[in-house]
Protein backbone atom coordinates (compact mmCIF):
# COMPACT_ATOMS: atom_id res chain seq x y z
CA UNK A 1 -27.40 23.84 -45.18
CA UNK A 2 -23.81 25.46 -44.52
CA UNK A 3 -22.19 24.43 -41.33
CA UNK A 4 -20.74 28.45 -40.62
CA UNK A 5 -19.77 27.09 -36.76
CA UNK A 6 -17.00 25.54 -38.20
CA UNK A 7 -15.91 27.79 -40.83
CA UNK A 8 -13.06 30.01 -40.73
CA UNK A 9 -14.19 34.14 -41.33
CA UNK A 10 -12.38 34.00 -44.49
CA UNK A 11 -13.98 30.90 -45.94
CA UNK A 12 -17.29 32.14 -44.89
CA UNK A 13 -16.87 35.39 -46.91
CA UNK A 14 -16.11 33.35 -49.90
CA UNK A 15 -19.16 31.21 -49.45
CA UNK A 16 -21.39 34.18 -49.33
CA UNK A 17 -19.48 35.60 -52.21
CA UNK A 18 -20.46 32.48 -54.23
CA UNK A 19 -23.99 32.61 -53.40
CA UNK A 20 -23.93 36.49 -54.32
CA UNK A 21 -22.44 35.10 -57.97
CA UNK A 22 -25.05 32.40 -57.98
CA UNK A 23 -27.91 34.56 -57.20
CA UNK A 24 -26.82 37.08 -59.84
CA UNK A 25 -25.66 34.76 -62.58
CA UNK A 26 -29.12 33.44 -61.81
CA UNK A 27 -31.25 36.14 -62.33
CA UNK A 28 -28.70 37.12 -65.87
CA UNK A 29 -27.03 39.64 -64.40
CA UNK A 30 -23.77 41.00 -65.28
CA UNK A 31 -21.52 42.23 -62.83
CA UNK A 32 -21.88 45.94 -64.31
CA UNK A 33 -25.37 45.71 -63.52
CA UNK A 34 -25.47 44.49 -60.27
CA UNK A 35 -23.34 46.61 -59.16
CA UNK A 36 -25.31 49.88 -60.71
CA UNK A 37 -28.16 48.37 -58.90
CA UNK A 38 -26.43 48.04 -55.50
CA UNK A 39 -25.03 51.39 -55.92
CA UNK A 40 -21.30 50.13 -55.43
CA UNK A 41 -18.54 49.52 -57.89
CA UNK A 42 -18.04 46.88 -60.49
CA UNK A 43 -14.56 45.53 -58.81
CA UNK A 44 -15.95 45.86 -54.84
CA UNK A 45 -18.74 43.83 -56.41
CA UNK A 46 -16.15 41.66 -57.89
CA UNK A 47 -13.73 41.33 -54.93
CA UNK A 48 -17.13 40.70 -52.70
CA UNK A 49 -17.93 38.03 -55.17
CA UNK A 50 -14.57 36.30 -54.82
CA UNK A 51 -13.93 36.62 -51.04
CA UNK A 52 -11.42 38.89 -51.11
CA UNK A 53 -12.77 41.81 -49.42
CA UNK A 54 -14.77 42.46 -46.07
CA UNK A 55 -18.28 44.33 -47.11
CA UNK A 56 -19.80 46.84 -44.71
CA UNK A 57 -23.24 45.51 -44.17
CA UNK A 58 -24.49 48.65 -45.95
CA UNK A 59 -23.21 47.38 -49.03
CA UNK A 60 -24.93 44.04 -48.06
CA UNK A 61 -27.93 45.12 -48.11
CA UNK A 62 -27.67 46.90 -51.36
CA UNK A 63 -26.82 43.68 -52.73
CA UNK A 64 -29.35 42.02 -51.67
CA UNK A 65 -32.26 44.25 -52.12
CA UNK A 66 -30.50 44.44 -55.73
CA UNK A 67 -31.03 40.74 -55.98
CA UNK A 68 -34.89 41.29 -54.08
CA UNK A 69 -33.62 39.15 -51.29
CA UNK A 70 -34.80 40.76 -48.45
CA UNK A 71 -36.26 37.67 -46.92
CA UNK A 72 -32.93 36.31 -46.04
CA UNK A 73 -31.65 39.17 -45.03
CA UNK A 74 -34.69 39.07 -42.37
CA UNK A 75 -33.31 35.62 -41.08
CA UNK A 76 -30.24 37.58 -39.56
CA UNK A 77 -32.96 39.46 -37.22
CA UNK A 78 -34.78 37.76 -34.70
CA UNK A 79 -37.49 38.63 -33.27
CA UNK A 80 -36.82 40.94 -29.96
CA UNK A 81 -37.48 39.35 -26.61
CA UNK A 82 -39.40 41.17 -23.91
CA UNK A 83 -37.72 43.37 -21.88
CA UNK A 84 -38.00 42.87 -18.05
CA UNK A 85 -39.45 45.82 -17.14
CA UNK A 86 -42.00 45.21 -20.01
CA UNK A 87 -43.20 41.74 -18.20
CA UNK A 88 -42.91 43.44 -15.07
CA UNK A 89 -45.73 46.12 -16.31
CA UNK A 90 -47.85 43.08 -17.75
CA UNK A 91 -47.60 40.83 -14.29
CA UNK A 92 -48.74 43.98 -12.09
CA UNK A 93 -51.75 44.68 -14.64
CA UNK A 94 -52.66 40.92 -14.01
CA UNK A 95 -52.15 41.23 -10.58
CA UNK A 96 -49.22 38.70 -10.60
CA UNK A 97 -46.99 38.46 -7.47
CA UNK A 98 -43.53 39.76 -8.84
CA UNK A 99 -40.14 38.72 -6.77
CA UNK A 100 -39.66 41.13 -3.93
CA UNK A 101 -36.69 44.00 -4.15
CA UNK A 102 -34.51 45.16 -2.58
CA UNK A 103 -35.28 48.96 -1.26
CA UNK A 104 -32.87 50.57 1.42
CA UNK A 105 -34.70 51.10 4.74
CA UNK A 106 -34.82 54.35 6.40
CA UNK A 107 -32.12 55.32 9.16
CA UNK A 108 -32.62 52.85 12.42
CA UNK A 109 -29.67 54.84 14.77
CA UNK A 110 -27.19 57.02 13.72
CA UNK A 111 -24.79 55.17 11.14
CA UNK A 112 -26.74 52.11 11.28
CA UNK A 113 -28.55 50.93 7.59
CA UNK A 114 -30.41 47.65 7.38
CA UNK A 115 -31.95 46.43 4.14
CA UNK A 116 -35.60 44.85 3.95
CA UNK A 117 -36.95 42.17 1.58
């Protein structure tokens, strides 16, 4: 497994450019048609491949759904959390005692606000 928390950006974009090579050389692929495949040119395919470009993860994921990668792409996405107001909605439907808030109280004298629990 790569160690990318101590990498530098720059040798991290040659790493993945030598695993694009790999997985291409791999799979006997020339660079002509990989890149036909991912839709890009021959030399961004071969500056990608040699870490001397930044890709646009567009281009990214034409390479790797070129190379039928998908999978790892997946890895980059995990799965979304719950959003508050979501468990909110599921504590009240189980009848689940949610934390108080705070609501502004109606007008006690003229100027005066309070705040209730």
């Amino acid at each position: 497994m790569i160690d990318l928390e101590t990498m530098s950006a720059y040798k991290i974009l040659q790493v993945m450019g030598e695993s694009i090579r790999g997985a291409r050389i791999s799979q006997e692929l020339t660079m002509k048609e990989l890149a036909e495949k991912s839709e890009i040119s021959a030399t961004s395919l071969s500056r990608i491949e040699n870490g001397k470009t930044n890709p646009t993860f567009l281009v990214l994921v034409r390479i790797f759904k070129a190379l039928g990668r998908e999978k790892e792409m997946a890895n980059l996405f995990p799965a979304p959390s719950l959003s508050p107001l979501y468990m909110s909605k599921v504590a009240k439907s189980r009848k689940e005692i949610t934390p108080p808030q705070r609501v502004r109280k109606k007008k006690i004298e003229e100027g005066e606000w309070s705040w209730e629990e």
